[in-house]
C-alpha atoms as a PDB file:
ATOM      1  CA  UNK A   1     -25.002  74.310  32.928  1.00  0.00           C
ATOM      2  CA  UNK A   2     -21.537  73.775  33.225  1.00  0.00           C
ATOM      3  CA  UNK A   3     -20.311  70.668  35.121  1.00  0.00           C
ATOM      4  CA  UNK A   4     -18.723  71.606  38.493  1.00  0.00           C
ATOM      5  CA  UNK A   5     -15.190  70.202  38.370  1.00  0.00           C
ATOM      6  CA  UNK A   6     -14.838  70.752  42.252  1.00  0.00           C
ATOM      7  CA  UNK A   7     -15.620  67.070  44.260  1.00  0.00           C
ATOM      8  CA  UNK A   8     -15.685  68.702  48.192  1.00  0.00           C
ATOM      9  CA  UNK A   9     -14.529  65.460  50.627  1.00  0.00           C
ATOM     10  CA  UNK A  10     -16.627  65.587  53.774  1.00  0.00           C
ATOM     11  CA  UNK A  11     -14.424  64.340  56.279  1.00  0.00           C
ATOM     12  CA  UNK A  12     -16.602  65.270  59.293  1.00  0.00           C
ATOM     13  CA  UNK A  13     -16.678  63.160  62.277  1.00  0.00           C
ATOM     14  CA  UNK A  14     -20.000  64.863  63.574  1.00  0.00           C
ATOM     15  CA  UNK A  15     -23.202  65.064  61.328  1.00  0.00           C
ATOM     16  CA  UNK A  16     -23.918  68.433  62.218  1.00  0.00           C
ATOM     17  CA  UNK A  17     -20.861  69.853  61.660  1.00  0.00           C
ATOM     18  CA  UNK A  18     -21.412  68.337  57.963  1.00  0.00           C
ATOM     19  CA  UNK A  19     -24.669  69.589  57.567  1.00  0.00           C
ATOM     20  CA  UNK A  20     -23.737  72.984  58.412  1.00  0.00           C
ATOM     21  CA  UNK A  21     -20.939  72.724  55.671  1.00  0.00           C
ATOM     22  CA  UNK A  22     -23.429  71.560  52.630  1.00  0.00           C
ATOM     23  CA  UNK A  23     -25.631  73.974  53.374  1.00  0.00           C
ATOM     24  CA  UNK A  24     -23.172  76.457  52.631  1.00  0.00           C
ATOM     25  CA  UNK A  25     -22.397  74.794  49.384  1.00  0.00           C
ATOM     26  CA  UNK A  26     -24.394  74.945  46.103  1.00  0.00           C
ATOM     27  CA  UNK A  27     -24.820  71.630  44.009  1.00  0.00           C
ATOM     28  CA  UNK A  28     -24.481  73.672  40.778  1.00  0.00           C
ATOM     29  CA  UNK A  29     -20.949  74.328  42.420  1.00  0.00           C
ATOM     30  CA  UNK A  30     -19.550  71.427  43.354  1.00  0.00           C
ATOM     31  CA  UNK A  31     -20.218  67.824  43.630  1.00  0.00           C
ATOM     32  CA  UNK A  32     -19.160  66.176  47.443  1.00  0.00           C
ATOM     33  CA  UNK A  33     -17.141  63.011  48.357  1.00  0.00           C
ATOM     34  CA  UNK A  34     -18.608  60.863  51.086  1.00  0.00           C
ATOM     35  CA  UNK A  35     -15.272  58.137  52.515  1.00  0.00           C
ATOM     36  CA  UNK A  36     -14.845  55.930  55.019  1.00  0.00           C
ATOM     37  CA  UNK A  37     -15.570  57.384  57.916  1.00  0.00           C
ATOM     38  CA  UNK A  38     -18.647  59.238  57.275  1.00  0.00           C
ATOM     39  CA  UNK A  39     -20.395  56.696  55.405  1.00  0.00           C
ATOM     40  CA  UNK A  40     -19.141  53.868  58.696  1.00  0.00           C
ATOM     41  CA  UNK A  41     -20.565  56.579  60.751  1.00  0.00           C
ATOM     42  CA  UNK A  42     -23.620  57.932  59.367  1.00  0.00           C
ATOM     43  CA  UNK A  43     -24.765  55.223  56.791  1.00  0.00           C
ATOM     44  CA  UNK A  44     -26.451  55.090  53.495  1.00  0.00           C
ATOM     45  CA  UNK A  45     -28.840  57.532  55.254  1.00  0.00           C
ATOM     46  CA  UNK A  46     -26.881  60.721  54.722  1.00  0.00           C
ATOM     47  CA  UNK A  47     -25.618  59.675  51.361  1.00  0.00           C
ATOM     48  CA  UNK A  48     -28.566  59.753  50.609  1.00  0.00           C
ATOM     49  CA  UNK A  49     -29.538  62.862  51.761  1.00  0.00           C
ATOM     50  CA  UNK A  50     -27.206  64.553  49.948  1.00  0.00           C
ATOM     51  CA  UNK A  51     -28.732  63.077  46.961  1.00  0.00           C
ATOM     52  CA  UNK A  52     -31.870  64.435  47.865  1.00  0.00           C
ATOM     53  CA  UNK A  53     -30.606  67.534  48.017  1.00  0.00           C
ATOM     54  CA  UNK A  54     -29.499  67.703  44.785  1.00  0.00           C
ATOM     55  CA  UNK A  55     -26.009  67.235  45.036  1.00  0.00           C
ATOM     56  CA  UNK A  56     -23.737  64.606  42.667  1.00  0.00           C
ATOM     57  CA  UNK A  57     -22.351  62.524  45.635  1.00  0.00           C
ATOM     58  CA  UNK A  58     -18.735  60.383  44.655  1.00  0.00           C
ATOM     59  CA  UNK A  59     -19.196  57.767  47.292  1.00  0.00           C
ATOM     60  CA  UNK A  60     -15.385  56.579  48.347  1.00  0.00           C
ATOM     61  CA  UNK A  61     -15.164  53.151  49.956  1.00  0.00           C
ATOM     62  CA  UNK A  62     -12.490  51.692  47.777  1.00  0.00           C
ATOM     63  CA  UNK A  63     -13.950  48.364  47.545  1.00  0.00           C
ATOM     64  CA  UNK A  64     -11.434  45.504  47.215  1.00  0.00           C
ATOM     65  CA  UNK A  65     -13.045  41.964  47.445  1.00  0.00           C
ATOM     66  CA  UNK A  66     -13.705  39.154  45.347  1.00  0.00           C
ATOM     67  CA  UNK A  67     -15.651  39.700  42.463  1.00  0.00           C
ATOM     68  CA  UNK A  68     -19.658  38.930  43.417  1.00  0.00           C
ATOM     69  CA  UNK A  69     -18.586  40.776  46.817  1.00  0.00           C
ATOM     70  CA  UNK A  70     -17.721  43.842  45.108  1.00  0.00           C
ATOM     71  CA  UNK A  71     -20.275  43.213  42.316  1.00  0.00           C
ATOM     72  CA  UNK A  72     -23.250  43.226  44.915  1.00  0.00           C
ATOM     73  CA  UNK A  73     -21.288  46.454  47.013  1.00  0.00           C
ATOM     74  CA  UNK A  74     -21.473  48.555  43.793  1.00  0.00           C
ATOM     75  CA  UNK A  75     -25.184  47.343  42.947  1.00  0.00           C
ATOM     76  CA  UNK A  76     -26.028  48.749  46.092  1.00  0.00           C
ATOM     77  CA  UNK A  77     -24.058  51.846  46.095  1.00  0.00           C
ATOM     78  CA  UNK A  78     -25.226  53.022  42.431  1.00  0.00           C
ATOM     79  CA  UNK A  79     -29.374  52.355  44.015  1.00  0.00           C
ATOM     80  CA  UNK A  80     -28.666  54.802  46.691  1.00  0.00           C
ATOM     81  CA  UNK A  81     -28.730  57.400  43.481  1.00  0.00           C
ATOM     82  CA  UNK A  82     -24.739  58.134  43.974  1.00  0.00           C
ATOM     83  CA  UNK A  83     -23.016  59.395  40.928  1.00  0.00           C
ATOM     84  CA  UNK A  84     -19.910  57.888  41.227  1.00  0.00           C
ATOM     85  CA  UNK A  85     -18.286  54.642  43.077  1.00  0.00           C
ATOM     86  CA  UNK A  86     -15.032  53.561  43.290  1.00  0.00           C
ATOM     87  CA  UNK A  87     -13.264  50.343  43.614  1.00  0.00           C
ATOM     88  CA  UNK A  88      -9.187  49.161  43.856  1.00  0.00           C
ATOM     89  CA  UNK A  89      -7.533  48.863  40.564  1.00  0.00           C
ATOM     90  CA  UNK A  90      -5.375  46.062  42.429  1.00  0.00           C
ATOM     91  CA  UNK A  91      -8.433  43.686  42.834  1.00  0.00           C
ATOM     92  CA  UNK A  92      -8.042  42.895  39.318  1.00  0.00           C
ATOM     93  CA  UNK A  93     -10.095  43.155  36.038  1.00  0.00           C
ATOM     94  CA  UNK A  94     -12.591  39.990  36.925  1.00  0.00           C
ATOM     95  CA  UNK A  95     -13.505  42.489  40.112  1.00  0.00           C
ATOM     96  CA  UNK A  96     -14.077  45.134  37.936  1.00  0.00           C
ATOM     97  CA  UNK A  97     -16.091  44.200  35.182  1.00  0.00           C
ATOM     98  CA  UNK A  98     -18.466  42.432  37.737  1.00  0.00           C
ATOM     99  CA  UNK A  99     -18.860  45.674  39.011  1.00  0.00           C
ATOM    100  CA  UNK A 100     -19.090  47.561  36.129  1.00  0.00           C
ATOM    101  CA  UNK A 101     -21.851  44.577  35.027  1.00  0.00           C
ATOM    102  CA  UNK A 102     -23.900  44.976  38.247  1.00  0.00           C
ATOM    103  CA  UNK A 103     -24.370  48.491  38.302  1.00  0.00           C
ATOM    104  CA  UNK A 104     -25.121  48.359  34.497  1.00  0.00           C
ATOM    105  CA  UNK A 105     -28.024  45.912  35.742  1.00  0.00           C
ATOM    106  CA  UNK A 106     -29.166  48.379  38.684  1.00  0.00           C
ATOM    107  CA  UNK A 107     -32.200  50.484  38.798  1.00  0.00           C
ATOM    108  CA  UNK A 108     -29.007  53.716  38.472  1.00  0.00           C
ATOM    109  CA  UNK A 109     -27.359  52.442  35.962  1.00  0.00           C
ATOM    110  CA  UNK A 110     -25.660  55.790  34.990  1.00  0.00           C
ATOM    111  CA  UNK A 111     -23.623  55.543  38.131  1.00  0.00           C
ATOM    112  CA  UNK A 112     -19.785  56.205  37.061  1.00  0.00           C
ATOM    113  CA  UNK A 113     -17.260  53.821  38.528  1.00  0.00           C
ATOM    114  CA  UNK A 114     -13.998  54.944  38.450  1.00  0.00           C
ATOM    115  CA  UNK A 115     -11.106  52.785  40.067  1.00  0.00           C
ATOM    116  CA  UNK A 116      -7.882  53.374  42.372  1.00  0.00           C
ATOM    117  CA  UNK A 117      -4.812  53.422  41.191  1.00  0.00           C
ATOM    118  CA  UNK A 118      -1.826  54.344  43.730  1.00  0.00           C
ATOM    119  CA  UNK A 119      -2.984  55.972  46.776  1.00  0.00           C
ATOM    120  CA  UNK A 120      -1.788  59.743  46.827  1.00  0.00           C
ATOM    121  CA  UNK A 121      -0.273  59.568  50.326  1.00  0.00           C
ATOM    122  CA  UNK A 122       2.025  56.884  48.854  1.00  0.00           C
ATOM    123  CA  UNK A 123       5.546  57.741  47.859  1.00  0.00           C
ATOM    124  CA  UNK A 124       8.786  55.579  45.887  1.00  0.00           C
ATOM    125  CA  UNK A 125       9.875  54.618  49.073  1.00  0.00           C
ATOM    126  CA  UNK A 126       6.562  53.230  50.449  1.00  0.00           C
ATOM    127  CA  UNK A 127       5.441  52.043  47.205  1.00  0.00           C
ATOM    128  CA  UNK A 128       8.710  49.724  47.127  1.00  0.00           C
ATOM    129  CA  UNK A 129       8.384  47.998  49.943  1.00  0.00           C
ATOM    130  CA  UNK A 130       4.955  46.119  48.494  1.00  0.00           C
ATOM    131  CA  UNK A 131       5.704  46.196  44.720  1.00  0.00           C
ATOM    132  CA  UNK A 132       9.783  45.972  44.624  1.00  0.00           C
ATOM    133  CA  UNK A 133      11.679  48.564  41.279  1.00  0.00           C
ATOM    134  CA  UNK A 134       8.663  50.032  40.471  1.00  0.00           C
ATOM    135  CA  UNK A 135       8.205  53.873  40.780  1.00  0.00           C
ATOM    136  CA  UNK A 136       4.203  55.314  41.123  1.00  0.00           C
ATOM    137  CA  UNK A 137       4.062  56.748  37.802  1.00  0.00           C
ATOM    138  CA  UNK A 138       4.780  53.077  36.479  1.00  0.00           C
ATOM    139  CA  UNK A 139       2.236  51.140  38.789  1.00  0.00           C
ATOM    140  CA  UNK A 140       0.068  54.206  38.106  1.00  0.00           C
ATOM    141  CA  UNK A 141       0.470  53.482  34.202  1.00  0.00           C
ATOM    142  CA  UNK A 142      -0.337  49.526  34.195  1.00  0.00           C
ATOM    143  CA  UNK A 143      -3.357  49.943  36.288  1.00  0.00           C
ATOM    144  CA  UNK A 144      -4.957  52.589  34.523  1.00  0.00           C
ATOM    145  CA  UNK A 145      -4.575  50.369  31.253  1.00  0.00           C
ATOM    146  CA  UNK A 146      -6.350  47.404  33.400  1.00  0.00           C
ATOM    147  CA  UNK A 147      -9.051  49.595  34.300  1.00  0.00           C
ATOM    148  CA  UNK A 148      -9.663  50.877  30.672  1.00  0.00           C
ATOM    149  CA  UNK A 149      -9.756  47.601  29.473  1.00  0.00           C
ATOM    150  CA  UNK A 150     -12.166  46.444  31.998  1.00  0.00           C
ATOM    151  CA  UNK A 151     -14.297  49.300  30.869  1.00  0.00           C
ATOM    152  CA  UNK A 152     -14.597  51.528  33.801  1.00  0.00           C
ATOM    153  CA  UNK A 153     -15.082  54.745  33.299  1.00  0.00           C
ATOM    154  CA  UNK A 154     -11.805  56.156  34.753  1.00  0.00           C
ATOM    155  CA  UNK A 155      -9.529  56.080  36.860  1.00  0.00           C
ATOM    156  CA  UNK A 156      -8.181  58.171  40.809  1.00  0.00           C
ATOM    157  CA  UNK A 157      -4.774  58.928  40.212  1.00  0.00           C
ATOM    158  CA  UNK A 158      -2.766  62.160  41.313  1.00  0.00           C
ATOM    159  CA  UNK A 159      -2.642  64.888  39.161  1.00  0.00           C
ATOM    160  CA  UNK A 160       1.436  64.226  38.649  1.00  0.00           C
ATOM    161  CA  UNK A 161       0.421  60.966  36.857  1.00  0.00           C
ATOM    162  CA  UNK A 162      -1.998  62.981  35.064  1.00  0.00           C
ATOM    163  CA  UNK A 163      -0.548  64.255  32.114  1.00  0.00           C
ATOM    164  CA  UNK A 164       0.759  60.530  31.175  1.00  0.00           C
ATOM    165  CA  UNK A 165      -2.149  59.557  31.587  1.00  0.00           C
ATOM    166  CA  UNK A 166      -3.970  61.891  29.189  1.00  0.00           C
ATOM    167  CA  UNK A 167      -2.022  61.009  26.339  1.00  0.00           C
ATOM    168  CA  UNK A 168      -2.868  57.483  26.803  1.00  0.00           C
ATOM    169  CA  UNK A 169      -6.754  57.818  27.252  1.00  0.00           C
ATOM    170  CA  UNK A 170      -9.204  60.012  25.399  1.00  0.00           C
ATOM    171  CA  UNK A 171     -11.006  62.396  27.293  1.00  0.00           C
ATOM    172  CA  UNK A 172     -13.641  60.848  28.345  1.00  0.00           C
ATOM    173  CA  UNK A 173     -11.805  58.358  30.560  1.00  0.00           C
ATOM    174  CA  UNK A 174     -12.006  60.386  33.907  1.00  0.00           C
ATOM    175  CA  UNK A 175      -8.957  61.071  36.045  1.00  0.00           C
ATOM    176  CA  UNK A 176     -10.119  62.009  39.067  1.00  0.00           C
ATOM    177  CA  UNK A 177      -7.515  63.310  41.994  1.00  0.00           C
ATOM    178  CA  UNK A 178      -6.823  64.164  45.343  1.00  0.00           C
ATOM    179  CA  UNK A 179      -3.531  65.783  46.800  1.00  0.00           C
ATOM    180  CA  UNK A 180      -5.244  69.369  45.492  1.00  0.00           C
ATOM    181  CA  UNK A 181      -4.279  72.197  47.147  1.00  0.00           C
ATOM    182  CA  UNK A 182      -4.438  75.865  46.821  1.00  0.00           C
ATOM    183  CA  UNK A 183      -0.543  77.289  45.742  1.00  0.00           C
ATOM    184  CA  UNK A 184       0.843  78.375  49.499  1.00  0.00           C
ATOM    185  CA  UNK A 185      -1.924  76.076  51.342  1.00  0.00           C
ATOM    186  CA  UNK A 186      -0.393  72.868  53.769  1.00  0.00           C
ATOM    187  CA  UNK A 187      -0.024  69.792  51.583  1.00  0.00           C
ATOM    188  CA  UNK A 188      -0.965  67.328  55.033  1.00  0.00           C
ATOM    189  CA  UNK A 189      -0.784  64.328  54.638  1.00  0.00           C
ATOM    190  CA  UNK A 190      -0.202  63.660  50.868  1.00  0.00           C
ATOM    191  CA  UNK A 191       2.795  63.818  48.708  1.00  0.00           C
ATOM    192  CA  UNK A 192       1.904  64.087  45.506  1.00  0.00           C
ATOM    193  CA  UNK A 193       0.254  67.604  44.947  1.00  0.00           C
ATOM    194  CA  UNK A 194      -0.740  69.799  42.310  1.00  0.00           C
ATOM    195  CA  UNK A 195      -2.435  73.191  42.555  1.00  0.00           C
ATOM    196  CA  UNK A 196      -6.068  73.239  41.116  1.00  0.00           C
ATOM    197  CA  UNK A 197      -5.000  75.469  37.904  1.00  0.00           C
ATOM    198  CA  UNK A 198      -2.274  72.836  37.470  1.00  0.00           C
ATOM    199  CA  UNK A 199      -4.380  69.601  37.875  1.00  0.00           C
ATOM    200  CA  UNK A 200      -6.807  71.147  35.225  1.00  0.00           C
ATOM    201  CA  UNK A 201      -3.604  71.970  33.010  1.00  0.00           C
ATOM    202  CA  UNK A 202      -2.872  68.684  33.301  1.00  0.00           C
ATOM    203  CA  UNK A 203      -5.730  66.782  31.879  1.00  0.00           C
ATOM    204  CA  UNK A 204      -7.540  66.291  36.022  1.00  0.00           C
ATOM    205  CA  UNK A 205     -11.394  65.755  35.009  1.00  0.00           C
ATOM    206  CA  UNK A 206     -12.682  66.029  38.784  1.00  0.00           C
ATOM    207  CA  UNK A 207     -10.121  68.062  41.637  1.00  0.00           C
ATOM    208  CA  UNK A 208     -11.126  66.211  45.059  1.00  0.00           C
ATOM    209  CA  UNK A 209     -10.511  69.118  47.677  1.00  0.00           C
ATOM    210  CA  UNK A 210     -10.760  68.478  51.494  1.00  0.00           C
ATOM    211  CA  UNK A 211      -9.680  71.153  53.710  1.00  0.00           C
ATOM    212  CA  UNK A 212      -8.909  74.136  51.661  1.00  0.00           C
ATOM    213  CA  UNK A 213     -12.710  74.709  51.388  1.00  0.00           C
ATOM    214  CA  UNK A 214     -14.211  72.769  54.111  1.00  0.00           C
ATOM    215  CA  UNK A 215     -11.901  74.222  57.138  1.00  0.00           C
ATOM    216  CA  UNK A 216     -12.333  78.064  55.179  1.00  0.00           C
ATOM    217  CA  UNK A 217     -13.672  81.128  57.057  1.00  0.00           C
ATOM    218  CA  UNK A 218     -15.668  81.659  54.091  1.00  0.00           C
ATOM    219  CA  UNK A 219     -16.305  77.800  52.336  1.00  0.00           C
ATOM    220  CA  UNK A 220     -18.362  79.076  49.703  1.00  0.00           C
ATOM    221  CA  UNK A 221     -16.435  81.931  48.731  1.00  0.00           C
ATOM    222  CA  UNK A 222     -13.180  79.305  48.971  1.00  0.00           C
ATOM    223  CA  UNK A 223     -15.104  77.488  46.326  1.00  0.00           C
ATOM    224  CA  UNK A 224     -16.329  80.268  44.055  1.00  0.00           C
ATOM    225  CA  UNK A 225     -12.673  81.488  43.580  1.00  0.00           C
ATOM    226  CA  UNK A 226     -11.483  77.931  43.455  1.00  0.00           C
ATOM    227  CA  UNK A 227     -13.810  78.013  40.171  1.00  0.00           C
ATOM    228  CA  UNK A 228     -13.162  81.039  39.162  1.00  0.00           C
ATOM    229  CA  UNK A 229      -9.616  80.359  38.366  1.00  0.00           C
ATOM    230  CA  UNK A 230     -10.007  77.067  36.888  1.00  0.00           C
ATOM    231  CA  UNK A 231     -12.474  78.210  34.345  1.00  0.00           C
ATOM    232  CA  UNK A 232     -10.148  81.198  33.590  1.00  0.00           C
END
Protein backbone atom coordinates (compact mmCIF):
# COMPACT_ATOMS: atom_id res chain seq x y z
CA UNK A 1 0.00 0.00 0.00
CA UNK A 2 1.27 3.18 -0.82
CA UNK A 3 2.25 5.56 2.02
CA UNK A 4 -0.21 8.50 2.31
CA UNK A 5 1.92 11.63 1.93
CA UNK A 6 -1.07 13.82 3.26
CA UNK A 7 -0.48 14.62 7.41
CA UNK A 8 -4.31 16.34 8.10
CA UNK A 9 -3.65 18.96 11.34
CA UNK A 10 -6.66 18.73 13.62
CA UNK A 11 -6.94 22.03 14.94
CA UNK A 12 -10.38 21.57 16.56
CA UNK A 13 -11.23 23.27 19.69
CA UNK A 14 -14.30 20.87 20.33
CA UNK A 15 -13.89 16.98 20.35
CA UNK A 16 -16.85 16.40 18.46
CA UNK A 17 -16.32 18.56 15.87
CA UNK A 18 -12.93 16.41 15.45
CA UNK A 19 -14.50 13.27 15.59
CA UNK A 20 -16.90 14.08 13.00
CA UNK A 21 -13.86 15.13 10.74
CA UNK A 22 -11.80 11.61 11.15
CA UNK A 23 -14.55 9.80 10.52
CA UNK A 24 -14.75 11.23 7.25
CA UNK A 25 -11.15 10.46 6.64
CA UNK A 26 -9.57 7.08 5.72
CA UNK A 27 -6.17 6.07 7.43
CA UNK A 28 -5.02 4.48 4.13
CA UNK A 29 -5.43 8.25 3.01
CA UNK A 30 -3.83 10.27 5.16
CA UNK A 31 -2.02 10.28 8.36
CA UNK A 32 -3.36 13.30 11.08
CA UNK A 33 -1.38 15.88 13.17
CA UNK A 34 -2.48 16.26 16.76
CA UNK A 35 -0.70 20.17 18.24
CA UNK A 36 -0.97 22.06 21.01
CA UNK A 37 -4.18 22.73 21.59
CA UNK A 38 -5.89 19.54 21.07
CA UNK A 39 -3.56 17.42 22.82
CA UNK A 40 -3.73 20.49 26.12
CA UNK A 41 -7.35 19.98 25.59
CA UNK A 42 -8.21 16.51 25.09
CA UNK A 43 -5.07 14.56 26.38
CA UNK A 44 -3.20 11.47 25.55
CA UNK A 45 -6.76 10.02 25.47
CA UNK A 46 -7.71 11.03 21.95
CA UNK A 47 -4.25 10.55 20.61
CA UNK A 48 -4.74 7.64 21.36
CA UNK A 49 -7.81 7.01 19.91
CA UNK A 50 -6.79 7.88 16.78
CA UNK A 51 -4.26 5.25 17.07
CA UNK A 52 -6.78 2.86 17.71
CA UNK A 53 -8.39 3.64 14.88
CA UNK A 54 -5.83 2.94 12.72
CA UNK A 55 -4.56 6.10 11.81
CA UNK A 56 -0.50 7.18 11.79
CA UNK A 57 -0.86 10.11 14.30
CA UNK A 58 2.36 12.97 14.03
CA UNK A 59 1.95 14.23 17.54
CA UNK A 60 3.19 18.16 17.45
CA UNK A 61 4.25 19.58 20.81
CA UNK A 62 7.59 20.95 19.81
CA UNK A 63 9.33 19.99 22.85
CA UNK A 64 12.17 22.33 23.90
CA UNK A 65 13.67 21.50 27.40
CA UNK A 66 16.69 20.22 28.82
CA UNK A 67 17.76 17.04 27.76
CA UNK A 68 16.23 14.19 30.42
CA UNK A 69 13.02 16.59 30.23
CA UNK A 70 12.62 16.09 26.67
CA UNK A 71 14.16 12.58 26.81
CA UNK A 72 11.32 11.34 29.26
CA UNK A 73 8.47 13.68 27.00
CA UNK A 74 9.40 11.64 23.87
CA UNK A 75 9.52 8.19 25.88
CA UNK A 76 6.14 8.88 26.67
CA UNK A 77 4.87 10.19 23.48
CA UNK A 78 6.36 7.20 21.24
CA UNK A 79 4.27 4.53 24.19
CA UNK A 80 1.09 6.19 23.32
CA UNK A 81 1.74 4.20 19.76
CA UNK A 82 2.25 7.77 17.84
CA UNK A 83 4.21 7.55 14.68
CA UNK A 84 5.96 10.55 14.76
CA UNK A 85 7.19 13.26 17.53
CA UNK A 86 8.78 16.29 17.17
CA UNK A 87 11.13 18.36 19.12
CA UNK A 88 13.04 22.11 18.53
CA UNK A 89 16.11 21.90 16.49
CA UNK A 90 17.23 25.03 18.71
CA UNK A 91 17.41 22.91 21.97
CA UNK A 92 20.53 21.57 20.71
CA UNK A 93 22.02 18.13 19.72
CA UNK A 94 22.53 16.83 23.60
CA UNK A 95 18.41 17.35 23.59
CA UNK A 96 18.13 15.44 20.70
CA UNK A 97 20.00 12.44 20.88
CA UNK A 98 18.50 11.91 24.45
CA UNK A 99 15.45 11.82 22.72
CA UNK A 100 16.26 9.94 19.94
CA UNK A 101 17.98 7.39 22.82
CA UNK A 102 14.76 7.21 24.90
CA UNK A 103 12.39 6.41 22.39
CA UNK A 104 14.93 3.87 20.93
CA UNK A 105 14.60 2.31 24.60
CA UNK A 106 10.60 2.51 24.58
CA UNK A 107 8.21 -0.28 24.22
CA UNK A 108 7.50 1.89 20.28
CA UNK A 109 10.62 2.19 19.38
CA UNK A 110 9.80 2.74 15.63
CA UNK A 111 8.39 6.10 16.54
CA UNK A 112 10.01 8.76 13.97
CA UNK A 113 11.27 11.95 15.53
CA UNK A 114 11.71 14.56 13.32
CA UNK A 115 12.85 18.11 14.63
CA UNK A 116 11.91 21.96 14.01
CA UNK A 117 13.74 23.99 12.17
CA UNK A 118 12.35 27.71 11.51
CA UNK A 119 8.79 28.05 12.20
CA UNK A 120 6.81 28.64 8.83
CA UNK A 121 4.93 31.72 10.07
CA UNK A 122 8.40 33.27 10.51
CA UNK A 123 9.74 35.67 7.95
CA UNK A 124 13.55 37.72 7.37
CA UNK A 125 12.24 40.37 9.24
CA UNK A 126 11.03 38.40 12.31
CA UNK A 127 13.70 35.95 12.09
CA UNK A 128 16.27 38.99 12.55
CA UNK A 129 15.23 40.34 15.39
CA UNK A 130 16.30 36.91 17.51
CA UNK A 131 19.18 35.64 15.30
CA UNK A 132 20.74 39.11 13.80
CA UNK A 133 22.14 38.73 9.40
CA UNK A 134 20.81 35.56 9.07
CA UNK A 135 18.05 34.85 6.42
CA UNK A 136 15.59 31.43 7.07
CA UNK A 137 17.02 29.46 4.39
CA UNK A 138 20.48 29.86 6.30
CA UNK A 139 19.19 29.08 9.95
CA UNK A 140 17.06 26.51 8.11
CA UNK A 141 20.42 24.98 6.60
CA UNK A 142 22.61 24.77 9.98
CA UNK A 143 19.87 23.19 11.89
CA UNK A 144 18.95 20.60 9.61
CA UNK A 145 22.78 19.56 9.58
CA UNK A 146 22.51 19.48 13.64
CA UNK A 147 19.61 17.36 13.46
CA UNK A 148 21.20 14.85 10.93
CA UNK A 149 24.05 14.57 12.92
CA UNK A 150 22.18 13.92 16.02
CA UNK A 151 20.51 11.18 14.10
CA UNK A 152 16.94 12.13 13.93
CA UNK A 153 15.14 11.07 11.39
CA UNK A 154 14.32 14.43 9.69
CA UNK A 155 13.61 17.44 9.88
CA UNK A 156 9.95 20.33 9.65
CA UNK A 157 11.04 22.85 7.41
CA UNK A 158 8.91 24.73 4.64
CA UNK A 159 8.79 23.42 1.43
CA UNK A 160 10.92 26.72 0.06
CA UNK A 161 13.88 25.35 2.11
CA UNK A 162 13.10 22.14 0.64
CA UNK A 163 14.89 21.73 -2.37
CA UNK A 164 18.30 22.83 -0.46
CA UNK A 165 17.65 20.67 1.65
CA UNK A 166 17.31 17.62 -0.60
CA UNK A 167 20.53 17.96 -2.09
CA UNK A 168 22.10 17.90 1.20
CA UNK A 169 20.29 14.77 2.72
CA UNK A 170 19.44 11.47 1.09
CA UNK A 171 16.02 10.59 0.89
CA UNK A 172 15.36 9.06 3.65
CA UNK A 173 15.93 12.05 5.94
CA UNK A 174 12.23 13.31 6.08
CA UNK A 175 11.29 16.91 5.38
CA UNK A 176 8.17 17.33 6.60
CA UNK A 177 6.15 20.87 5.98
CA UNK A 178 3.46 23.04 6.68
CA UNK A 179 2.51 26.39 4.83
CA UNK A 180 0.65 23.83 2.09
CA UNK A 181 -1.96 25.14 0.32
CA UNK A 182 -4.06 24.39 -2.62
CA UNK A 183 -2.88 27.01 -5.80
CA UNK A 184 -5.77 29.95 -5.36
CA UNK A 185 -6.57 28.79 -1.57
CA UNK A 186 -5.81 31.72 1.49
CA UNK A 187 -2.22 31.31 2.66
CA UNK A 188 -3.46 32.54 6.64
CA UNK A 189 -1.26 32.87 8.69
CA UNK A 190 2.03 31.55 7.13
CA UNK A 191 4.46 33.00 4.76
CA UNK A 192 6.28 30.60 3.34
CA UNK A 193 3.95 28.47 1.00
CA UNK A 194 4.14 26.03 -1.60
CA UNK A 195 1.30 24.28 -3.43
CA UNK A 196 1.09 20.45 -2.72
CA UNK A 197 2.35 19.47 -6.45
CA UNK A 198 5.19 21.90 -5.71
CA UNK A 199 6.21 20.70 -2.16
CA UNK A 200 6.34 17.10 -3.69
CA UNK A 201 8.46 18.63 -6.69
CA UNK A 202 10.54 19.80 -4.29
CA UNK A 203 11.78 16.87 -2.37
CA UNK A 204 8.54 17.47 0.76
CA UNK A 205 8.32 13.73 2.22
CA UNK A 206 5.04 14.50 4.37
CA UNK A 207 2.59 17.88 3.16
CA UNK A 208 0.97 18.97 6.68
CA UNK A 209 -2.49 20.46 5.46
CA UNK A 210 -4.89 22.25 7.92
CA UNK A 211 -7.77 23.96 6.50
CA UNK A 212 -7.91 23.22 2.88
CA UNK A 213 -9.32 19.76 3.82
CA UNK A 214 -10.56 20.09 7.26
CA UNK A 215 -12.85 23.41 6.69
CA UNK A 216 -13.98 21.58 2.92
CA UNK A 217 -17.65 21.01 2.00
CA UNK A 218 -16.53 17.74 0.94
CA UNK A 219 -13.10 16.79 3.32
CA UNK A 220 -12.70 13.54 1.87
CA UNK A 221 -13.14 14.35 -1.59
CA UNK A 222 -10.61 17.58 -0.74
CA UNK A 223 -8.23 14.82 0.14
CA UNK A 224 -8.75 12.29 -2.63
CA UNK A 225 -7.96 15.03 -5.27
CA UNK A 226 -5.27 16.42 -3.05
CA UNK A 227 -3.75 12.77 -3.79
CA UNK A 228 -4.69 12.44 -6.89
CA UNK A 229 -2.53 15.16 -8.17
CA UNK A 230 0.43 14.48 -6.19
CA UNK A 231 0.72 10.95 -7.33
CA UNK A 232 0.17 12.19 -10.95
Amino acid sequence: MQDARVIVALDFDNIDTADQLVAQLDPSLCKLKVGKEMFTLFGPEFVKSLVKRGFDVFLDLKFHDIPNTVAKACKAAAEMGVWMVNVHASGGDEMMKAAKKAIAESSHPQTKLIAVTVLTSMNDEQLNKMVPNVTPAQQVEKLARLTAESGLDGVVCSAKEAVMLRGQHSDEFLLVTPGIRPAGSDVGDQKRVMTPVDAINAGVSYLVMGRPITQADKPLETLQAINHSINA
